[in-house]
Protein backbone atom coordinates (compact mmCIF):
# COMPACT_ATOMS: atom_id res chain seq x y z
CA UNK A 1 110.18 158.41 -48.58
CA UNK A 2 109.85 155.83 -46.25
CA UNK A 3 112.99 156.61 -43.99
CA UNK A 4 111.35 160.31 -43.64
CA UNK A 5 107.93 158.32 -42.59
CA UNK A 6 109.89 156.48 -40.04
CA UNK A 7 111.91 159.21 -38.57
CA UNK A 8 108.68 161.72 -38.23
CA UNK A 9 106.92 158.67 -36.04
CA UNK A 10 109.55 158.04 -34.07
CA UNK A 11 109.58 160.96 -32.80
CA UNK A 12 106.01 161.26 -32.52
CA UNK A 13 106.45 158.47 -29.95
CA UNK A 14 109.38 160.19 -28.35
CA UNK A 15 107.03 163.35 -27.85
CA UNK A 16 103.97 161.43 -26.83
CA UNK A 17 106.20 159.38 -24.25
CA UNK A 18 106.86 163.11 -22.45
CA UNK A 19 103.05 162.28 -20.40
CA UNK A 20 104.43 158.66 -18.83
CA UNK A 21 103.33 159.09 -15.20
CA UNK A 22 102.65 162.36 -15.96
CA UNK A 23 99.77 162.23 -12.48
CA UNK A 24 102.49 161.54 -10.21
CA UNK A 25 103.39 163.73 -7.63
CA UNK A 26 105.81 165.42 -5.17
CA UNK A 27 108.55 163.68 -7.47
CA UNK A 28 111.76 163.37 -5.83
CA UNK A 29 115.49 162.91 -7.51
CA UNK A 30 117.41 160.08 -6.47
CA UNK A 31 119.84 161.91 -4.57
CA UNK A 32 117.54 163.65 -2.38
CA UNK A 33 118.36 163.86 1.33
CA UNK A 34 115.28 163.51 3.12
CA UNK A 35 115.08 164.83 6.97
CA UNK A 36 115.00 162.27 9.68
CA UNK A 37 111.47 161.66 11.52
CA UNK A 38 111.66 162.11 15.06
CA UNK A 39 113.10 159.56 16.82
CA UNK A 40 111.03 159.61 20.11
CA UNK A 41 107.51 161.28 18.50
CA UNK A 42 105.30 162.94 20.62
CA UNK A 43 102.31 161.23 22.24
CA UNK A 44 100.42 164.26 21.81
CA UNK A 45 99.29 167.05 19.17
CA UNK A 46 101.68 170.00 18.77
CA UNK A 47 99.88 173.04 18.39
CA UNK A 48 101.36 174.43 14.93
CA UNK A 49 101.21 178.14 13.19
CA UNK A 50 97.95 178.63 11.14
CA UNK A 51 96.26 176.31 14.13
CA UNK A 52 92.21 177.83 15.05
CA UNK A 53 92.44 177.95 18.68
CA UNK A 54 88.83 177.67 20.72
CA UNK A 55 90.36 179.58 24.26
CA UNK A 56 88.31 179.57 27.45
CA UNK A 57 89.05 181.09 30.95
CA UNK A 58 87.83 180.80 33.99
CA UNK A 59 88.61 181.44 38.06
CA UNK A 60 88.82 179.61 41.03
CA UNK A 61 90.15 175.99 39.42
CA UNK A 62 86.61 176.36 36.91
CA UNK A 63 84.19 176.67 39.59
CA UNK A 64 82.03 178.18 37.90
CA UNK A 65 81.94 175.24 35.26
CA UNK A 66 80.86 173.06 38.13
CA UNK A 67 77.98 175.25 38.91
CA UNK A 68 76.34 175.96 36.11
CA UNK A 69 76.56 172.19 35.09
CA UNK A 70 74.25 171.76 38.64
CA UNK A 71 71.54 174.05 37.68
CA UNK A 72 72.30 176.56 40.44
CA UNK A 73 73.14 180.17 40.01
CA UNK A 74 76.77 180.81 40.46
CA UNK A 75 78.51 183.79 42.12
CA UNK A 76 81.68 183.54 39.98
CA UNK A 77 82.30 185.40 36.95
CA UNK A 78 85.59 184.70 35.60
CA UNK A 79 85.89 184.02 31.99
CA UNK A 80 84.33 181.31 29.93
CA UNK A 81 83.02 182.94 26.78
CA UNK A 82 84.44 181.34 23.77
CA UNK A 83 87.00 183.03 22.18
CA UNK A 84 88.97 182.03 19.05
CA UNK A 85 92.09 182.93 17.74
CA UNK A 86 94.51 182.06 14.91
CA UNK A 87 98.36 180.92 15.45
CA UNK A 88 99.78 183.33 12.75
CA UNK A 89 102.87 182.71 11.00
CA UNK A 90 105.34 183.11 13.41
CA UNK A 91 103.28 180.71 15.99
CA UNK A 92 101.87 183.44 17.82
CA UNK A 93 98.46 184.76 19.20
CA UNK A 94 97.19 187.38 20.95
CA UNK A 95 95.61 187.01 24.11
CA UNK A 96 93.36 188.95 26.35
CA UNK A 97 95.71 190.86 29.20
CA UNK A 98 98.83 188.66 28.30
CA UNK A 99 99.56 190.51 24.72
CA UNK A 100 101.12 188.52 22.46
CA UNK A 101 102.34 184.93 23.10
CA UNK A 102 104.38 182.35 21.53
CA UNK A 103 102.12 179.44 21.73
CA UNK A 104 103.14 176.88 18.59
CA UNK A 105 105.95 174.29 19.55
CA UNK A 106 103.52 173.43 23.07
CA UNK A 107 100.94 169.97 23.02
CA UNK A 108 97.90 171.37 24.53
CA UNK A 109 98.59 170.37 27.63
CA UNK A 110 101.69 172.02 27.91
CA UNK A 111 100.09 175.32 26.81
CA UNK A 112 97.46 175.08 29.21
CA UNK A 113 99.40 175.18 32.16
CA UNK A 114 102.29 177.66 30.32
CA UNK A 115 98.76 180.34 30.11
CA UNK A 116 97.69 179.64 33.09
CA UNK A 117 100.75 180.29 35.02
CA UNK A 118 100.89 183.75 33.40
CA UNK A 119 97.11 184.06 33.98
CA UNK A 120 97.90 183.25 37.83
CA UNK A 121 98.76 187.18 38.03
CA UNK A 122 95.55 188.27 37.17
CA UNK A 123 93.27 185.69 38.92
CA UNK A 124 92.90 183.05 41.17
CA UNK A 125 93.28 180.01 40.41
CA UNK A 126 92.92 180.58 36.34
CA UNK A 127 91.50 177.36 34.83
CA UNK A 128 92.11 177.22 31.04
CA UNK A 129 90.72 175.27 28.06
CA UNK A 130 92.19 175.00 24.76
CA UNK A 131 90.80 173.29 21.40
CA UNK A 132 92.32 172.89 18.41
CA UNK A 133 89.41 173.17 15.42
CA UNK A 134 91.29 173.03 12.20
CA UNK A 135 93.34 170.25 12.30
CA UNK A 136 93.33 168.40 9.31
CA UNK A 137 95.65 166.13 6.57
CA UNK A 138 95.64 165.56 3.04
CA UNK A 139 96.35 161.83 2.10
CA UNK A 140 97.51 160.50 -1.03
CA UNK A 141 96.43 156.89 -0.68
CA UNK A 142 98.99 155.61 -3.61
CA UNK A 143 96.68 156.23 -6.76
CA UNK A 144 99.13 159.18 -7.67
CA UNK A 145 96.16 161.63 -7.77
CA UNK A 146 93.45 160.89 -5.56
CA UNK A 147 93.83 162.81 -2.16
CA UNK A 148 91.50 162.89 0.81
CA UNK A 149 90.81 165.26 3.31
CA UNK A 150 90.99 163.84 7.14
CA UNK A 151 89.55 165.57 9.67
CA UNK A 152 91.70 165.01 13.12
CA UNK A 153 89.16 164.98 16.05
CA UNK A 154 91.28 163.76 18.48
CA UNK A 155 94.89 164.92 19.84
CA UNK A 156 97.08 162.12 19.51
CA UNK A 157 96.20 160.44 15.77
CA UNK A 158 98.28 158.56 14.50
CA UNK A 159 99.38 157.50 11.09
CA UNK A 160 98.42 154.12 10.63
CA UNK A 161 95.09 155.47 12.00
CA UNK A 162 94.75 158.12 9.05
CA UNK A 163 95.80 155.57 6.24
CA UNK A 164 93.00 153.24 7.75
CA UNK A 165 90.79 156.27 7.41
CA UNK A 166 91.11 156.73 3.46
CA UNK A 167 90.92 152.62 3.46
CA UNK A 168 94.74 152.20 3.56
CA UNK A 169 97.47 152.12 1.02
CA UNK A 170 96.36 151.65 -2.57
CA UNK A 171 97.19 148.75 -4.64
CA UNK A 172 99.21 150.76 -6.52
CA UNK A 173 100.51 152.58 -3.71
CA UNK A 174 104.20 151.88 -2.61
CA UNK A 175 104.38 151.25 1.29
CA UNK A 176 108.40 150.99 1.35
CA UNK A 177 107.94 155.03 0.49
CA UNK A 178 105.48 157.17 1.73
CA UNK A 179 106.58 160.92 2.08
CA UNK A 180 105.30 163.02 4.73
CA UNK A 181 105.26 167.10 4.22
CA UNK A 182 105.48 168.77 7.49
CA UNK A 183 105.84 172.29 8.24
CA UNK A 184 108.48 172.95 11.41
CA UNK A 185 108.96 176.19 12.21
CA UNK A 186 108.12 177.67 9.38
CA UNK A 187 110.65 175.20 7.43
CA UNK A 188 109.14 172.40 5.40
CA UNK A 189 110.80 168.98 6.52
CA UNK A 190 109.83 165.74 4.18
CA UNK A 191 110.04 162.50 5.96
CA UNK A 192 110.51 159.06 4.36
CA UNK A 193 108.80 155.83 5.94
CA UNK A 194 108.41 152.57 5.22
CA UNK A 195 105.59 150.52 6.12
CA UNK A 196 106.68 147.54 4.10
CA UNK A 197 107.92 145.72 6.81
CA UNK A 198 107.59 145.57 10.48
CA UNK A 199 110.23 147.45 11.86
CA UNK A 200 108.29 150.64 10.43
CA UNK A 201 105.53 150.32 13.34
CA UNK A 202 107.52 152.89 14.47
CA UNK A 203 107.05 155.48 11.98
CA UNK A 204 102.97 153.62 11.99
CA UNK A 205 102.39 155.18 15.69
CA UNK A 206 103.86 158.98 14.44
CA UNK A 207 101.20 161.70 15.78
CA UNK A 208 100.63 163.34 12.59
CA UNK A 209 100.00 167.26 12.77
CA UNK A 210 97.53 169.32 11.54
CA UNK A 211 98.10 170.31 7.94
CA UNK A 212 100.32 167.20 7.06
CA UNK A 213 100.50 165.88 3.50
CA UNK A 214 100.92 162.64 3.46
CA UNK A 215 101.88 161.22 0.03
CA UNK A 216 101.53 157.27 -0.66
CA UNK A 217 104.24 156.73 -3.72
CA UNK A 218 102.66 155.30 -6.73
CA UNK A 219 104.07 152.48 -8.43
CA UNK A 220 105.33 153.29 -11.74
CA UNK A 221 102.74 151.77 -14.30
CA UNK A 222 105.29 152.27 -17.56
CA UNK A 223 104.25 149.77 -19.67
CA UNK A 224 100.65 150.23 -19.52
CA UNK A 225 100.97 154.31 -20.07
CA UNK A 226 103.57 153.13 -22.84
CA UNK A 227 101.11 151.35 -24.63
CA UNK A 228 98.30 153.38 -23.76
CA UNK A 229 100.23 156.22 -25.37
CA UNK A 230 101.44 155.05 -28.34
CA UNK A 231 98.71 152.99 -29.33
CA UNK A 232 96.94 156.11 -31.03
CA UNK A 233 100.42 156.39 -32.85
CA UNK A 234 101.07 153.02 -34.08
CA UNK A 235 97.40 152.95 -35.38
CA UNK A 236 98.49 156.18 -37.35
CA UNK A 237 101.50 154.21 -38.55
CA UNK A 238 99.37 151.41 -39.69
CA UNK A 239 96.82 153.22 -41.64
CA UNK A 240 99.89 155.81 -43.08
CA UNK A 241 101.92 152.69 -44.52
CA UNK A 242 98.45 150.94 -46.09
CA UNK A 243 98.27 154.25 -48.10
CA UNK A 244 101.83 153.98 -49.05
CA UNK A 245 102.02 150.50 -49.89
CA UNK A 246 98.46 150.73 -52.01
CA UNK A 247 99.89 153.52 -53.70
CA UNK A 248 103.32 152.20 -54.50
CA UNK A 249 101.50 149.21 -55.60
CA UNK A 250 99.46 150.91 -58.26
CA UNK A 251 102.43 152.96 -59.26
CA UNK A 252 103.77 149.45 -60.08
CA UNK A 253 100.35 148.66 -62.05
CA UNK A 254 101.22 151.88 -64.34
């Protein structure tokens, strides 16, 4: 009686063991071959596919910018309405007289002057403005659940600047392994860094891109969930065996 007791709580623990770290995310084997950061990152945003785009045009080097800002009436009427558009999958948008274009891959600055070389054959002098709207991150700050949601208002953020924004790495949060989701040309690439130490400033001045996940390991709390979990269990086992015993005991009596 007792050894069939014993075996059906042991594996009550076994089965209640199944939700250690059960929270944590974006698990990785041991084995796993993670892609290499880039070595020289860029100093600027890269626009990216599923990037909002806020597209202005104007003539004559943005004259007409100039004038309106003075409070006279301008004779130019080249372009300037706000226009927006959305990098679709393939990193492409559709713009007025130019058709389609392949715009993800470019900073901002580099895409400014690519459209307004191929706006140069339609006026003179194009002047072009481009703003990015959407760009965003999710951050795990090491809690293994808790994400925030970082709004990227200017070009060039970097890392260390968006953990300082969610108030850094948790205290539970593992800075020798912080994985960062990126999507590359339609490929998703998963970077390791490690903050622990200083030779990962490196990987602290990264521009992160709109859309990156960036996921703070947590450190694995085992014992604690252990206990946690089986403390129901062995309270079970307790109360079970004082029936047992108590009614061995007056089995005895009889």
């Amino acid at each position: 009686m007792r050894k069939v007791i014993v075996y059906f709580f042991v594996s009550l623990i076994l089965t209640t063991s199944c939700t250690i770290n059960s929270h944590v995310m974006l698990k990785t084997p041991r084995d796993f071959v993670f892609d290499t950061p880039p070595e020289h990152p860029s100093s600027e945003y890269i626009i990216s596919p599923n990037d909002i785009l806020k597209f202005r045009l104007y003539s004559n080097d943005g004259f007409l910018i100039i004038d309106l800002s003075s409070g006279t009436k301008g004779t130019n009427t080249g372009g300037g309405n706000n226009i927006t558009y959305v990098v679709d999958s393939k990193g492409v948008v559709s713009m007025p007289i130019l058709g389609e274009v392949k715009i993800s891959g470019y900073t901002v600055k580099e895409a400014v002057k690519m459209l307004e070389e191929k706006y140069s054959e339609f006026y003179v002098d194009p002047f072009v403005q481009i703003t990015v709207t959407n760009k965003r991150v999710i951050v795990f700050p090491g809690t293994g659940s808790e994400a925030k949601v970082v709004i990227l208002k200017n070009n060039g953020t970097k890392l260390i600047e968006v953990l300082g924004y969610v108030g850094g790495i948790s205290k539970k949060g593992r800075a020798s392994r912080i994985k960062i989701l990126r999507e590359v040309e339609g490929k998703r690439e998963i970077y390791l860094v490690d903050l622990s130490t200083i030779e990962g400033i490196k990987y602290a001045d990264m521009i992160v891109q709109a859309n990156d996940i960036i996921y703070v390991e947590p450190v694995p709390d085992i014992a604690r969930e252990v206990l946690a979990d089986i403390a129901p269990v062995m309270s079970l086992i307790s109360s079970t065996l004082l029936i047992v015993f108590t009614l061995e005991r007056l089995k005895a009596y009889q």
